[in-house]
PDB file of N, CA and C in Angstrom:
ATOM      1  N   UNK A   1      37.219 120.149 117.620  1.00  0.00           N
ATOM      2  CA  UNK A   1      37.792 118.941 118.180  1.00  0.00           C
ATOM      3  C   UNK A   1      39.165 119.277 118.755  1.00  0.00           C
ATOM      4  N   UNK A   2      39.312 118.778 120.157  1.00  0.00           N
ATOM      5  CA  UNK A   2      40.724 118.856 120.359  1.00  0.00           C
ATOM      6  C   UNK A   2      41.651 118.492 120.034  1.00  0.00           C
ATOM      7  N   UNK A   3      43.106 118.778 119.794  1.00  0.00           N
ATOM      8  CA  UNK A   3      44.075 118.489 119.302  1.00  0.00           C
ATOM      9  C   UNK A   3      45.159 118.435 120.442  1.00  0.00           C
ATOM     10  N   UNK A   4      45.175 117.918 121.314  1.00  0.00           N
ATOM     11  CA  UNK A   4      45.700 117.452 122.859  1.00  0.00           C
ATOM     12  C   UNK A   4      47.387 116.612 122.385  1.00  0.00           C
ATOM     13  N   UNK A   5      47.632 115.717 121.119  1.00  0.00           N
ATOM     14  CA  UNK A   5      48.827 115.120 121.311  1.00  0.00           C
ATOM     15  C   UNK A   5      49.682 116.158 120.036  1.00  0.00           C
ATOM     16  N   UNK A   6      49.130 117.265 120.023  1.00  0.00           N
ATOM     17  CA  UNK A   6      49.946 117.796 118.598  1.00  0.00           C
ATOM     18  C   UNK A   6      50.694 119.228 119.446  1.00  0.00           C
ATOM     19  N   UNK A   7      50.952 119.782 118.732  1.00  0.00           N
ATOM     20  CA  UNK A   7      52.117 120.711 119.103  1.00  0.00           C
ATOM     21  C   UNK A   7      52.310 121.954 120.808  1.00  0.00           C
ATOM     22  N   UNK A   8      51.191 122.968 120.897  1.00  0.00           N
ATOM     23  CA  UNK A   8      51.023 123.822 121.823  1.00  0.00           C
ATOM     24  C   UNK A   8      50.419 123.048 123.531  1.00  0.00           C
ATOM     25  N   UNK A   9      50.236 121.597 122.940  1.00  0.00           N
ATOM     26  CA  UNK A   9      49.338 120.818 124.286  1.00  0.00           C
ATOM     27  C   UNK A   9      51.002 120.148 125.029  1.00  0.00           C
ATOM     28  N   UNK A  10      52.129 119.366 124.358  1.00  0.00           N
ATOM     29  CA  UNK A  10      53.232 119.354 124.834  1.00  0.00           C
ATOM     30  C   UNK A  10      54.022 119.732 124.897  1.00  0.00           C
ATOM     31  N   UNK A  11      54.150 121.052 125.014  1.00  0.00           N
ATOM     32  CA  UNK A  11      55.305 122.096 124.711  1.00  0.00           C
ATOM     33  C   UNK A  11      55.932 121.809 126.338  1.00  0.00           C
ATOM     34  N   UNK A  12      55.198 122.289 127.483  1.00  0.00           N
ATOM     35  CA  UNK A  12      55.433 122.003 128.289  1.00  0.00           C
ATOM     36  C   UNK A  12      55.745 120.657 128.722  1.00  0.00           C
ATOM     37  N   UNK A  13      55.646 119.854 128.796  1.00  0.00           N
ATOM     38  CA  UNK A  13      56.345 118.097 129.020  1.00  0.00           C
ATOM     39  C   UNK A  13      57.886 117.774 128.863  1.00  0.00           C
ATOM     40  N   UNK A  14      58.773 117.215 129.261  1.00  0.00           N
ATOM     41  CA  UNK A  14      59.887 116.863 129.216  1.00  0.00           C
ATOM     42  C   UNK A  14      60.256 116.384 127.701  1.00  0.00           C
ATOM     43  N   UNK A  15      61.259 116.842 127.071  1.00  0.00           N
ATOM     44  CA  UNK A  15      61.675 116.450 125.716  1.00  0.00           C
ATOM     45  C   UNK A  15      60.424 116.805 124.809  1.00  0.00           C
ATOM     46  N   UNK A  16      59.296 117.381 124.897  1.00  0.00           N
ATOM     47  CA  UNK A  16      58.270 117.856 123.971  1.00  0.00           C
ATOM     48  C   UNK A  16      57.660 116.958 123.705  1.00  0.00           C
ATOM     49  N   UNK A  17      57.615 115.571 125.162  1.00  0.00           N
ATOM     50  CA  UNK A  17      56.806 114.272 125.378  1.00  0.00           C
ATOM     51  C   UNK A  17      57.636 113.145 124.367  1.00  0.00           C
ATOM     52  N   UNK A  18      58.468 113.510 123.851  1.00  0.00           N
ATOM     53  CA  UNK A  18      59.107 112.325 122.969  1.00  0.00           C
ATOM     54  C   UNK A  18      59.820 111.261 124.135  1.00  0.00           C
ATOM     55  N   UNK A  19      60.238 110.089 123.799  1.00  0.00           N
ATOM     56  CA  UNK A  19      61.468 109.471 124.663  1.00  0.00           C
ATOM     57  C   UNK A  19      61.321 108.294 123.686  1.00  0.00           C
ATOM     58  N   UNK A  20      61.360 106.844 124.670  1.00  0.00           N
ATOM     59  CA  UNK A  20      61.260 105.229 124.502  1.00  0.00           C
ATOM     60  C   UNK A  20      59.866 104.857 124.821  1.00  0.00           C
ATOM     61  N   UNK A  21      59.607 104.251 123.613  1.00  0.00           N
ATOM     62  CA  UNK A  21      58.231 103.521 124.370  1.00  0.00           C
ATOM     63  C   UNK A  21      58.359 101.787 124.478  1.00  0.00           C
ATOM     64  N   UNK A  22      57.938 101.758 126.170  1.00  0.00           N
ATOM     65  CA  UNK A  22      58.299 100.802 126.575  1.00  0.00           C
ATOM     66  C   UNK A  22      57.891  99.670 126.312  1.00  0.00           C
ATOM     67  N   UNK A  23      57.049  99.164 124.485  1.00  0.00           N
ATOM     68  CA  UNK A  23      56.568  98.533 124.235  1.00  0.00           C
ATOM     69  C   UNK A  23      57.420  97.925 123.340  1.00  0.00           C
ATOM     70  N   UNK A  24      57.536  98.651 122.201  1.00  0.00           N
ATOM     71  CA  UNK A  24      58.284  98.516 120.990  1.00  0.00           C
ATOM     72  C   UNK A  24      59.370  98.611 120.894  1.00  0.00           C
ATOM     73  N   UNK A  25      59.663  99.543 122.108  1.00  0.00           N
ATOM     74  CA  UNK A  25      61.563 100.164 122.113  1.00  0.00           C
ATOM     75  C   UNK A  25      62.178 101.204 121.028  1.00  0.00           C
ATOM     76  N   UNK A  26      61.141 101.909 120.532  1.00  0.00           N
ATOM     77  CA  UNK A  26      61.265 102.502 119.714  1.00  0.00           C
ATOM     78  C   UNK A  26      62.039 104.214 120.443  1.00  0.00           C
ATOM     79  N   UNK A  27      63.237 104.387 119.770  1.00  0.00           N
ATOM     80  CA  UNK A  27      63.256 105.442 120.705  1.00  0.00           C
ATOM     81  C   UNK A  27      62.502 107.395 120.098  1.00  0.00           C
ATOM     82  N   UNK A  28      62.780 108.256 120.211  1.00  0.00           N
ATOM     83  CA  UNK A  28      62.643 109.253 120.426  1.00  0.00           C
ATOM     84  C   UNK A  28      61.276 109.491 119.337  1.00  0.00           C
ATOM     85  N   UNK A  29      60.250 108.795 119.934  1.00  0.00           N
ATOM     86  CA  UNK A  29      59.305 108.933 119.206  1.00  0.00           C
ATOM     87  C   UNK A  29      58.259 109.584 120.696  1.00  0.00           C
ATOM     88  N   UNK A  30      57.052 110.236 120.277  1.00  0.00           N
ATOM     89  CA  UNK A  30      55.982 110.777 120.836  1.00  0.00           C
ATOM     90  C   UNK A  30      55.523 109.456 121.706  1.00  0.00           C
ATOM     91  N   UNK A  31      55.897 109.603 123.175  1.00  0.00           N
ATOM     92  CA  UNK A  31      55.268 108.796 124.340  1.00  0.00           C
ATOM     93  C   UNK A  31      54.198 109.575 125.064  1.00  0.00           C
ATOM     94  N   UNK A  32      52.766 109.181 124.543  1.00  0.00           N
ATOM     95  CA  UNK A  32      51.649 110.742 125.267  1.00  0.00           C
ATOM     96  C   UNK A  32      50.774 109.901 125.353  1.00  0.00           C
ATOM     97  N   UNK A  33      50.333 108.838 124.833  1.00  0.00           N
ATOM     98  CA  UNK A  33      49.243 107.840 124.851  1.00  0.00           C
ATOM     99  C   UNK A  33      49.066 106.840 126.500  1.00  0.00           C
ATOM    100  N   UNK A  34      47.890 107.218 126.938  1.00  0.00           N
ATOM    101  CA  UNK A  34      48.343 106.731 128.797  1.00  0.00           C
ATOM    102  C   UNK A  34      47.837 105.182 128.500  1.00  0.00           C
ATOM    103  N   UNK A  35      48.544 104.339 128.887  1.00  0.00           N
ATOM    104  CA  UNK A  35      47.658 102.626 129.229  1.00  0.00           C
ATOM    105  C   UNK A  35      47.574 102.151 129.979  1.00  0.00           C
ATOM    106  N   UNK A  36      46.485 101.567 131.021  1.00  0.00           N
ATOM    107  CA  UNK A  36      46.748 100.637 132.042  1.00  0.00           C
ATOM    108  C   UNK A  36      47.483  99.304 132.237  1.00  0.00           C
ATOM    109  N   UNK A  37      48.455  99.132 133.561  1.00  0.00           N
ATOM    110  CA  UNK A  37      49.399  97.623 132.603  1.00  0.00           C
ATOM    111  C   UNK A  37      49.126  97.611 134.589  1.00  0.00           C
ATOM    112  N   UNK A  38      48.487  96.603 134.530  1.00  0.00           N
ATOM    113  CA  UNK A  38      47.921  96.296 136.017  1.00  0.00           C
ATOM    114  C   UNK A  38      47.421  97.220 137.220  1.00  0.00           C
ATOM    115  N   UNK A  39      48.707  97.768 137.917  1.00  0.00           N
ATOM    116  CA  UNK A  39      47.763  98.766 138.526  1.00  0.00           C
ATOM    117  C   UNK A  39      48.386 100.451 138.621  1.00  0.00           C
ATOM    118  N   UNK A  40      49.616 100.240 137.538  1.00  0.00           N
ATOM    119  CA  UNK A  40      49.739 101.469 136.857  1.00  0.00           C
ATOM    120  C   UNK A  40      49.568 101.987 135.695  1.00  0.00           C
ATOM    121  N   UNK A  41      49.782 103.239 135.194  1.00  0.00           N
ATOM    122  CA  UNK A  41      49.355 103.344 133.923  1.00  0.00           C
ATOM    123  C   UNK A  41      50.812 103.676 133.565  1.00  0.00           C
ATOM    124  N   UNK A  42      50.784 103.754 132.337  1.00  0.00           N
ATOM    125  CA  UNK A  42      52.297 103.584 131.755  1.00  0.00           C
ATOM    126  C   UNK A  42      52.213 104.742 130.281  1.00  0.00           C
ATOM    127  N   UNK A  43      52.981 105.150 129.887  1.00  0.00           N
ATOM    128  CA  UNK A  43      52.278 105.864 128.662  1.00  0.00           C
ATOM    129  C   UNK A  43      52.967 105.262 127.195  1.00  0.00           C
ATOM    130  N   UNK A  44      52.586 105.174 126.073  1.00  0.00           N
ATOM    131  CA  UNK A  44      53.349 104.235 125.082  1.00  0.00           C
ATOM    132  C   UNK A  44      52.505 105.579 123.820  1.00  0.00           C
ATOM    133  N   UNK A  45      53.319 105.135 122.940  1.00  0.00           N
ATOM    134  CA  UNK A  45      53.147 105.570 121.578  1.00  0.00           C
ATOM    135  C   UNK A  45      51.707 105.446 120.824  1.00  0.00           C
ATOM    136  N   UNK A  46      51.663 106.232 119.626  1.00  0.00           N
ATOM    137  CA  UNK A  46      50.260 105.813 119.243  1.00  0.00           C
ATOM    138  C   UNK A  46      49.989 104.844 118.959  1.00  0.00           C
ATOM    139  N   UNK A  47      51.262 103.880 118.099  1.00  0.00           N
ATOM    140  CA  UNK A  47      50.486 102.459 117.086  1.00  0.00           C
ATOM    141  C   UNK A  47      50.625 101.298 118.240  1.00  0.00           C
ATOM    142  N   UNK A  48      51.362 101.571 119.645  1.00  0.00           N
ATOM    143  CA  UNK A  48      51.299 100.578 120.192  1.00  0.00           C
ATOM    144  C   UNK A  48      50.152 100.512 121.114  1.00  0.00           C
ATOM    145  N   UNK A  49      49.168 102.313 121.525  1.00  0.00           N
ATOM    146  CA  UNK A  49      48.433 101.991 122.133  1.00  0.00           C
ATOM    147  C   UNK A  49      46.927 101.430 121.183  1.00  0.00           C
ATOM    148  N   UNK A  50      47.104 101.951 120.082  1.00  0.00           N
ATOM    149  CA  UNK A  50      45.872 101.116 119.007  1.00  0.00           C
ATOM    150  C   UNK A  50      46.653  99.428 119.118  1.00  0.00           C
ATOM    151  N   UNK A  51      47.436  98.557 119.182  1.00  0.00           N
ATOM    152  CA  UNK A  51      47.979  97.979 118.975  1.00  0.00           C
ATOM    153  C   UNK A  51      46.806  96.687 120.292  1.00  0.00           C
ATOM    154  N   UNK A  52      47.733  97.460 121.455  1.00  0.00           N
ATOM    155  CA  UNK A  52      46.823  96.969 122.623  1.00  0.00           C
ATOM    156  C   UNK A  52      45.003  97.175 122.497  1.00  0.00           C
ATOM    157  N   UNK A  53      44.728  97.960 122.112  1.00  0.00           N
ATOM    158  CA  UNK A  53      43.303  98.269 121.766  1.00  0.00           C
ATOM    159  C   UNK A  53      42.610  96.869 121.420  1.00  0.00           C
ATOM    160  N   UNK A  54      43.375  96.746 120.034  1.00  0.00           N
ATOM    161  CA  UNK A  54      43.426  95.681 118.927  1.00  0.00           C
ATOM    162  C   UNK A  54      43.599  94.315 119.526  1.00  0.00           C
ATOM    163  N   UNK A  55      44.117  94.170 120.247  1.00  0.00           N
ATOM    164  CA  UNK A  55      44.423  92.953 120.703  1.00  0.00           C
ATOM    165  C   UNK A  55      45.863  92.056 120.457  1.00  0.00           C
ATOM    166  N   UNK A  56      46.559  93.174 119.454  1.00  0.00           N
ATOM    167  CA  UNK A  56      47.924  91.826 118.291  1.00  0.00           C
ATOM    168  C   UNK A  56      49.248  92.596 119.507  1.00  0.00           C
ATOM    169  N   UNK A  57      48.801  93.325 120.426  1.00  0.00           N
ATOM    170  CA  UNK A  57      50.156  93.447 121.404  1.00  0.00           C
ATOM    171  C   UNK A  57      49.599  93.470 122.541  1.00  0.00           C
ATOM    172  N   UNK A  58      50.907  92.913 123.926  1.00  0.00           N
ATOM    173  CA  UNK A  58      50.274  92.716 125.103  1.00  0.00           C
ATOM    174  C   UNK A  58      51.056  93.637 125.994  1.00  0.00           C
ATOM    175  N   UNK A  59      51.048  94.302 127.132  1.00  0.00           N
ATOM    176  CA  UNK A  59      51.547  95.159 127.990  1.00  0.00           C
ATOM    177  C   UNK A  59      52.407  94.418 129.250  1.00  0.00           C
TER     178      UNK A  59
END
């Protein structure tokens, strides 16, 4: 199974993919998770993209 959001897959990415996710505002946490928010995609954290999944957050 791949392991795509863990260590050797973002080495290359800016800040090692950490920053703000533009959901929660949480800062220097892992932003790697891609979401559609109309007709771009945006990328957010893990619990906010299960979050949206779920239905209990909106984009």
């Amino acid at each position: 199974m791949s392991k795509a959001h863990r260590g050797k897959g973002i080495r290359e990415l800016p800040s090692r993919g950490r920053g703000e996710c533009p959901v929660c505002k949480r800062t220097n946490i892992k932003v790697l998770y891609e979401q559609a928010s109309g007709e771009a995609k945006i990328k957010v954290c893990k619990t906010c993209k299960a979050a949206v999944k779920n239905g209990t957050k909106s984009l």
